[in-house]
Protein backbone atom coordinates (compact mmCIF):
# COMPACT_ATOMS: atom_id res chain seq x y z
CA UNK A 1 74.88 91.05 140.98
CA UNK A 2 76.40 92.70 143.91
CA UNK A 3 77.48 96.22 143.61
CA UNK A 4 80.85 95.59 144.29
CA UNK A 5 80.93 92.95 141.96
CA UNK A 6 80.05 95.11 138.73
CA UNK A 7 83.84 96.67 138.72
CA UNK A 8 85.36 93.43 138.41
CA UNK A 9 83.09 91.79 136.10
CA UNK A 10 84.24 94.74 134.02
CA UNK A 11 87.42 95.20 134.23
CA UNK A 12 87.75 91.03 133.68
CA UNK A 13 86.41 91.75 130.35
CA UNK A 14 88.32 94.81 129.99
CA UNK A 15 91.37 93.31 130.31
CA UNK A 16 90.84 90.02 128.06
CA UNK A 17 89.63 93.34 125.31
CA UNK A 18 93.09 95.28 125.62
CA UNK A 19 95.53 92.19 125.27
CA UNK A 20 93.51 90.89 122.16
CA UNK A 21 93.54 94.13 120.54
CA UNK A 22 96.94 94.39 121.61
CA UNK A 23 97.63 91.17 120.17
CA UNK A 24 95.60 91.64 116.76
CA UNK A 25 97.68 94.98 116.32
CA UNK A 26 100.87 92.57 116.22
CA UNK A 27 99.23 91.51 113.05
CA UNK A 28 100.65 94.63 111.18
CA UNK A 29 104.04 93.95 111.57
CA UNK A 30 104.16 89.98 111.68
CA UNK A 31 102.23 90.15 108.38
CA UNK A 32 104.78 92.64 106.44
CA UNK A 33 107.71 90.65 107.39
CA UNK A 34 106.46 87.01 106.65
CA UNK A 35 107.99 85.38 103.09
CA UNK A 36 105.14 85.80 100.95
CA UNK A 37 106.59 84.21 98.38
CA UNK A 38 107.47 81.17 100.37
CA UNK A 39 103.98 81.53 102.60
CA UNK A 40 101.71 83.30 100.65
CA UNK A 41 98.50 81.61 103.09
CA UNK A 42 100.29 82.18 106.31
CA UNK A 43 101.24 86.11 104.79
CA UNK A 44 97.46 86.35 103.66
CA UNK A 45 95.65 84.71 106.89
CA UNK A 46 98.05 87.25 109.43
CA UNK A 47 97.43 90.11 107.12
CA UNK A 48 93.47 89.63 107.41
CA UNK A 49 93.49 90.92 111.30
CA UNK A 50 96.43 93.65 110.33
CA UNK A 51 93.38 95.81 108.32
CA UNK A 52 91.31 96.64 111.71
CA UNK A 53 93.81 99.07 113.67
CA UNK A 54 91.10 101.26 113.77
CA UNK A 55 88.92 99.16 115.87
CA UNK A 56 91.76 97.99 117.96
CA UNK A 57 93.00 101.64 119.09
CA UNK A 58 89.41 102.36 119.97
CA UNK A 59 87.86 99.19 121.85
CA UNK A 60 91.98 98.96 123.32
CA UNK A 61 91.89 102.44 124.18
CA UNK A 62 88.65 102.11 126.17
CA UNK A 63 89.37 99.32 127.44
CA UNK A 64 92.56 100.73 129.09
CA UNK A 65 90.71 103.40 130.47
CA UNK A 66 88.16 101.27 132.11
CA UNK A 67 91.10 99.12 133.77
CA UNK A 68 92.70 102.71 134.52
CA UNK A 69 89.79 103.88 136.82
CA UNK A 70 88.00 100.71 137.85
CA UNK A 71 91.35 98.23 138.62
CA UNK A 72 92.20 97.93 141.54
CA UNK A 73 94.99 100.81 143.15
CA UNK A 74 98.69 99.52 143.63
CA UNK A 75 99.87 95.88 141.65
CA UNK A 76 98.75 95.14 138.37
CA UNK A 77 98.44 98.68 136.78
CA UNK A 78 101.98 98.72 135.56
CA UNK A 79 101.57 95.72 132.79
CA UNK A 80 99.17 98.75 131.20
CA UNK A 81 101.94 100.22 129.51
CA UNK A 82 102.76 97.22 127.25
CA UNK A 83 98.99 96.61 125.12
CA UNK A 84 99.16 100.89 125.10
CA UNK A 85 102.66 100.97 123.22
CA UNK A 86 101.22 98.32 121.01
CA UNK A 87 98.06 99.73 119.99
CA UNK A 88 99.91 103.35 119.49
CA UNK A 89 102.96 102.08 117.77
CA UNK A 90 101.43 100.12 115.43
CA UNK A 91 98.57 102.12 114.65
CA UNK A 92 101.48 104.79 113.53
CA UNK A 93 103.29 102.30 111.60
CA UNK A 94 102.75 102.30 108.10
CA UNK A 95 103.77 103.55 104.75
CA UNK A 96 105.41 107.19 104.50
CA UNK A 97 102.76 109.54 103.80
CA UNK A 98 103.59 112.63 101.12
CA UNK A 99 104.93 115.49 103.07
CA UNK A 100 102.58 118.79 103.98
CA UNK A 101 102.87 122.09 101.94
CA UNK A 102 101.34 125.66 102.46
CA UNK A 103 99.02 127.08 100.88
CA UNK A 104 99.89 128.46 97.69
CA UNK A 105 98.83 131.95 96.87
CA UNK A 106 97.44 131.06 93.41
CA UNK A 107 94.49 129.03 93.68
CA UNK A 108 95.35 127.65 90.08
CA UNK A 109 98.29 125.99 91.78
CA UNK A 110 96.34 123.45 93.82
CA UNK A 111 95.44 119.99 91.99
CA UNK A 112 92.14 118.53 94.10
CA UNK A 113 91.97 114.92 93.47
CA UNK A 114 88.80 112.81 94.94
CA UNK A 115 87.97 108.83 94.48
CA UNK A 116 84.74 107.58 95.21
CA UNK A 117 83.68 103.60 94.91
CA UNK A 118 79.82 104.12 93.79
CA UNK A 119 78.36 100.60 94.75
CA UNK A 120 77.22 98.89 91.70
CA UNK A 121 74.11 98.43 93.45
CA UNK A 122 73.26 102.13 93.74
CA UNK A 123 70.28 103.71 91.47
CA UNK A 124 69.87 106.90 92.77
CA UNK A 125 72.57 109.10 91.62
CA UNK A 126 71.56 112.62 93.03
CA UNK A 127 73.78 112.86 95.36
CA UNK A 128 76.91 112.05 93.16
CA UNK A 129 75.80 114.25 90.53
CA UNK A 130 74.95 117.01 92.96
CA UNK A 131 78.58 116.64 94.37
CA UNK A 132 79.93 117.04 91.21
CA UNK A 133 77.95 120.09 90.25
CA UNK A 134 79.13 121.77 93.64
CA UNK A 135 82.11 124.22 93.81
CA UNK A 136 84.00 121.66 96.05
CA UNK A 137 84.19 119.17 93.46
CA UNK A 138 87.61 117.92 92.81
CA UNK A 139 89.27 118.52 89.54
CA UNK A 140 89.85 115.03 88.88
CA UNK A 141 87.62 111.68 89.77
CA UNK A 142 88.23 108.33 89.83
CA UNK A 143 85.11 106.73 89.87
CA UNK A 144 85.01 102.86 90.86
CA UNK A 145 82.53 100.37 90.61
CA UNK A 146 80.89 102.24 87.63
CA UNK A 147 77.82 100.99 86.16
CA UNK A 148 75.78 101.87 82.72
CA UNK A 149 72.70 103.65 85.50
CA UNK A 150 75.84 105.77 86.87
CA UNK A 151 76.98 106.56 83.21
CA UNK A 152 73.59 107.60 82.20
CA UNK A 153 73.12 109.65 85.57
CA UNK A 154 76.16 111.80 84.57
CA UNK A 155 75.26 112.30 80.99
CA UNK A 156 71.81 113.43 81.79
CA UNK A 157 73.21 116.55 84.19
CA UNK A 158 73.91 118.89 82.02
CA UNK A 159 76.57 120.58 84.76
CA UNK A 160 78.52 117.40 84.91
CA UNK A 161 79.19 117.29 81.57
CA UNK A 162 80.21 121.03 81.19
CA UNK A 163 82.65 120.84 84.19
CA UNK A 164 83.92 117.23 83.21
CA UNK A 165 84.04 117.71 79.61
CA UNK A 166 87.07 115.55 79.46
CA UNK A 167 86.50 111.74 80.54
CA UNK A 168 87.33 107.95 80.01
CA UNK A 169 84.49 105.74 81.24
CA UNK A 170 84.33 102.09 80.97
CA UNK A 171 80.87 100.95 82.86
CA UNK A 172 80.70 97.54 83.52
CA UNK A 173 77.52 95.50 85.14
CA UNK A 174 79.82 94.08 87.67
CA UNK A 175 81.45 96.01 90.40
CA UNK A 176 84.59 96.80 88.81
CA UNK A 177 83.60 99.17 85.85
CA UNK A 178 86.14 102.39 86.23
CA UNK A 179 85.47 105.97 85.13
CA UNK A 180 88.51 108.94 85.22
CA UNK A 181 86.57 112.21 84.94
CA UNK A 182 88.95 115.63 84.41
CA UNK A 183 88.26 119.51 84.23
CA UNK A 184 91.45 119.72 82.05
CA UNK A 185 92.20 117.48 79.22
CA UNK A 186 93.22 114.14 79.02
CA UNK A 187 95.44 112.06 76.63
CA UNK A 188 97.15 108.83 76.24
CA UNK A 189 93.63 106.93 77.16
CA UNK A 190 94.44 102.98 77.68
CA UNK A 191 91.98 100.55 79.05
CA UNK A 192 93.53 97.57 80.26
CA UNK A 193 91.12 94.30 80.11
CA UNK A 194 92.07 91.88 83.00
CA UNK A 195 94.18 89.17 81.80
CA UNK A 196 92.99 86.20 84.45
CA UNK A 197 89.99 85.88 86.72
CA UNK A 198 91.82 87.24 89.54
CA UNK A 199 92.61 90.36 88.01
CA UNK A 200 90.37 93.48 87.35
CA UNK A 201 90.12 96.69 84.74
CA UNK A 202 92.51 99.34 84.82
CA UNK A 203 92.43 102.59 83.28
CA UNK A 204 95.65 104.99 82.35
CA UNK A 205 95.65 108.77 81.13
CA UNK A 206 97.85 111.67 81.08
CA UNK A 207 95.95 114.71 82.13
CA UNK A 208 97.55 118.54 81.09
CA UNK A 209 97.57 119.99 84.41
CA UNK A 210 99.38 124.45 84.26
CA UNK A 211 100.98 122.61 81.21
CA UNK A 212 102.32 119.71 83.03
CA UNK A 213 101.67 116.08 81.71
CA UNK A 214 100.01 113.62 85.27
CA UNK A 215 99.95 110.72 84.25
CA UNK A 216 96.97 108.77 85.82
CA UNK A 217 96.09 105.22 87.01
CA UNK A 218 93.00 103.80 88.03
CA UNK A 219 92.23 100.48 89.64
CA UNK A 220 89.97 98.58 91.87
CA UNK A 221 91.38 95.31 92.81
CA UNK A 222 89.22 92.06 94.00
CA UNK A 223 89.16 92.37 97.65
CA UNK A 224 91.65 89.31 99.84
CA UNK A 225 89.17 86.81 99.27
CA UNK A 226 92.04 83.77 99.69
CA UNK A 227 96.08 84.28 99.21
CA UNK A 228 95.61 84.80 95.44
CA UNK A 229 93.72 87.25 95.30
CA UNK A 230 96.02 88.92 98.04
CA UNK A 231 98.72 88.34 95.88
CA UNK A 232 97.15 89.77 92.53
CA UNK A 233 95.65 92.87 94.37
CA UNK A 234 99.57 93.79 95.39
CA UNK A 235 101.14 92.62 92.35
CA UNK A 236 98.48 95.30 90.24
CA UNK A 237 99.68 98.18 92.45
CA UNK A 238 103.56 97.21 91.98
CA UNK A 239 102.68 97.20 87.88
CA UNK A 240 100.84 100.27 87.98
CA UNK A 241 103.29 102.10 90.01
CA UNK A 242 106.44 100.89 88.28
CA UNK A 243 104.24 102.09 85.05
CA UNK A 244 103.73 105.32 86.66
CA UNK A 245 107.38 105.51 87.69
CA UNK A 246 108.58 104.80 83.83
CA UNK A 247 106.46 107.74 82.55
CA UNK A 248 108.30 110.58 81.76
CA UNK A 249 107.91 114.40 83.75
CA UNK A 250 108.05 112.58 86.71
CA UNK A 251 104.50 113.35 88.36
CA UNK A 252 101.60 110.59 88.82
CA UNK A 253 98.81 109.51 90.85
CA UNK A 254 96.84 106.25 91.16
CA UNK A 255 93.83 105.84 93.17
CA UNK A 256 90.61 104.00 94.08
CA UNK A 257 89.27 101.60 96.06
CA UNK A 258 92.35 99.46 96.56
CA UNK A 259 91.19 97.02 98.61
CA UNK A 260 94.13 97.44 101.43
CA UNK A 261 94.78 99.78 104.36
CA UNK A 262 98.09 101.44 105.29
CA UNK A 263 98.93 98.76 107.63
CA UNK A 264 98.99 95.70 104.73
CA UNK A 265 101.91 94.68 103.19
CA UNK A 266 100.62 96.19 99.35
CA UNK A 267 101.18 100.03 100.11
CA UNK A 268 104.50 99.17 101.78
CA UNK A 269 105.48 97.54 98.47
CA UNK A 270 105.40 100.65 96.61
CA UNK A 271 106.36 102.86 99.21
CA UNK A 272 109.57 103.50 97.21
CA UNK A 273 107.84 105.31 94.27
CA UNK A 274 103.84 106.59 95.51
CA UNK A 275 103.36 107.68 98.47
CA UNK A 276 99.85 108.18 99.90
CA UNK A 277 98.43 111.53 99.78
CA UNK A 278 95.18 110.93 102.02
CA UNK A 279 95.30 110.53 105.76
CA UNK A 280 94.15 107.50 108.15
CA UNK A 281 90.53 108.16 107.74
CA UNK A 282 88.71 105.16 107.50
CA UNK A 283 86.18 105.27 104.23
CA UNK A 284 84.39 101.60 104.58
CA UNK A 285 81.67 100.99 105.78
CA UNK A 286 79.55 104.21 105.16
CA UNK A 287 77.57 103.63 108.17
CA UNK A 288 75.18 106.80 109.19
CA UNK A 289 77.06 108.97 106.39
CA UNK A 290 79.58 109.27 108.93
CA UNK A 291 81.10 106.11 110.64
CA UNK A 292 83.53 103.92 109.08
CA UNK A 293 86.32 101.44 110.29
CA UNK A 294 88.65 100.40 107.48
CA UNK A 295 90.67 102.74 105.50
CA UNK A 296 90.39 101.02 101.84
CA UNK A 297 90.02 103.88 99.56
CA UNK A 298 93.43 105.98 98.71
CA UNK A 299 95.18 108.51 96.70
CA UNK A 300 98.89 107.74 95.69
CA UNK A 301 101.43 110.08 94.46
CA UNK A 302 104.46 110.36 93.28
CA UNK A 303 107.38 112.18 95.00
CA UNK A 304 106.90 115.61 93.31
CA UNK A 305 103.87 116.33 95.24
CA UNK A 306 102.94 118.11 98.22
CA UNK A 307 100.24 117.85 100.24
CA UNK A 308 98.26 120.91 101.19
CA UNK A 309 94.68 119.51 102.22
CA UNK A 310 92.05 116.82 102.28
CA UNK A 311 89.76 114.74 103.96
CA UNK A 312 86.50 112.45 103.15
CA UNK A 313 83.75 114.04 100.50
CA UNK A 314 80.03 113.80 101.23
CA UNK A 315 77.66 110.47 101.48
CA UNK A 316 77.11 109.60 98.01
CA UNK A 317 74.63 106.65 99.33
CA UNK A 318 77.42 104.34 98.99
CA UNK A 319 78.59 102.07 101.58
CA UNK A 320 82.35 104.09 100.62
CA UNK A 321 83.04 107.21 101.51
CA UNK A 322 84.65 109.47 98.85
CA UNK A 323 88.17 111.07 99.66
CA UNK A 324 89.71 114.06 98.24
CA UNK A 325 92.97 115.27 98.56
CA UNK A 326 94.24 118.78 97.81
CA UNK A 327 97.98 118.91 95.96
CA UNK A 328 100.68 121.46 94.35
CA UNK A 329 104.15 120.46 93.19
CA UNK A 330 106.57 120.78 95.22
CA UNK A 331 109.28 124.12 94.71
């Protein structure tokens, strides 16, 4: 190939790369206005693209900069501006996040939350328990896809259990066994069987927190498989929420791995009530410990919370990563 003709053979491909990622970002905001109710497949087949605004800000992004610096000067570099304001202004368009606090002077005052999905398929459990023997372990854990070998793992370390001495753990062989684990005590324990094949286990408790009641949820919806599925995975974080929203004292969280990312119509549909607590970092797949692409793990909370930290735990050997969130109530 001529030398001259490597620039263009680039930025061809270049540009075809920044108006499809422009294009799949669209996705976000086509998907959260179409009737569901009337077009639950249409909703559900535009939503499917709307989860991957991570990959379209980076492969857009680059691909931008490669028409940038290898287009040609003068005509043509003006249109750049349109696929840029659509990979940036959808990227940042999603569900209100809880508002930052300071940090408070009492340590006591800070609440650190973490949710990690295990992989039913995991045996070794070293890392996990190791985690949770550490002094950065959160003070409460929602544990999903929760097996009988990860049940066994934590009963066998004898500093789990003595830093976790409260818990409700329901391992199951399939990937949707659920585990709450607490260093303060927990009451009002409820497992909730699924009621049809499309929905999954849920665990509630109210955990006493500098004498405050929290009242917990924990859930791990089926991933979008087809429209139902879609539909039962959104309608399980409306219940829980308005559940959450009924309890009385006013302060809740629910979290796991719920199967949708900021930019899906789910976490808009509760926006009113929880509100995440965890950024845009992206916690599936667990590629190299480090690189991931979809944001599908998440800690809600209700208004009274600020936010005052977080970020992603350590590689559990799970193809999640775990993420933790630091809270206090707000003044």
């Amino acid at each position: 190939m001529p030398q001259a003709a490597v620039p263009r053979f680039i930025t061809a491909r270049a540009r075809w790369l920044a108006w499809l990622c422009a294009l799949g970002a669209l996705a976000a905001p086509v998907a959260r206005f179409l009737p569901a109710d009337q077009a639950p497949s249409l909703q559900w087949l535009v939503e499917l693209p709307a989860h991957w605004q991570w990959l379209y800000l980076v492969v857009g992004a680059t691909s931008l900069v490669l028409l940038m610096f290898l287009g040609r000067n003068g005509m043509g570099k003006g249109w750049l501006a349109l696929p840029a304001l659509v990979l940036g202004g959808v990227f940042l368009w999603q569900p209100a996040t809880l508002p930052r606090g300071a940090e408070p002077t009492d340590p006591g005052a800070v609440l650190t939350v973490g949710t990690a999905n295990l992989n039913a398929a995991t045996t070794d459990f070293d890392p996990l328990t190791h985690w949770l023997a550490s002094a950065d372990a959160p003070d409460v854990v929602f544990l999903q896809e929760f097996t009988e070998l990860a049940q066994q793992a934590l009963i066998r370390s004898p500093a789990v259990v003595a830093r976790y001495p409260h818990r409700l753990a329901v391992p199951q062989p399939d990937p949707f066994g659920l585990a709450i684990l607490s260093r303060h005590p927990l009451s009002g324990l409820q497992t909730l069987q699924p009621q049809d094949l499309r929905d999954t286990l849920r665990l509630r408790a109210t955990v006493d927190w500098n004498g405050r009641a929290v009242h917990l949820s924990a859930l791990h919806p089926m991933p979008p498989l087809d429209e139902g599925f879609a539909q039962a995975r959104d309608r399980a974080l409306v219940q829980e929420a308005q559940h959450l929203t009924a309890q009385p004292g006013g302060l809740a969280l629910m979290a796991g791995d719920l199967n949708t990312t900021p930019w899906a119509r789910g976490l808009f549909a509760v926006d009113g009530s929880m509100r995440r607590a965890n950024g845009m970092a992206p916690s599936w797949p667990n590629a190299f410990g480090w690189l991931s692409v979809l944001p599908l793990d998440h800690v809600l909370a209700s208004s009274g919370w600020l936010v005052v930290g977080g970020g992603t735990g350590p590689d559990l050997g799970s193809d999640h990563r775990p993420v933790v969130v630091r809270l206090t109530v707000a003044p």
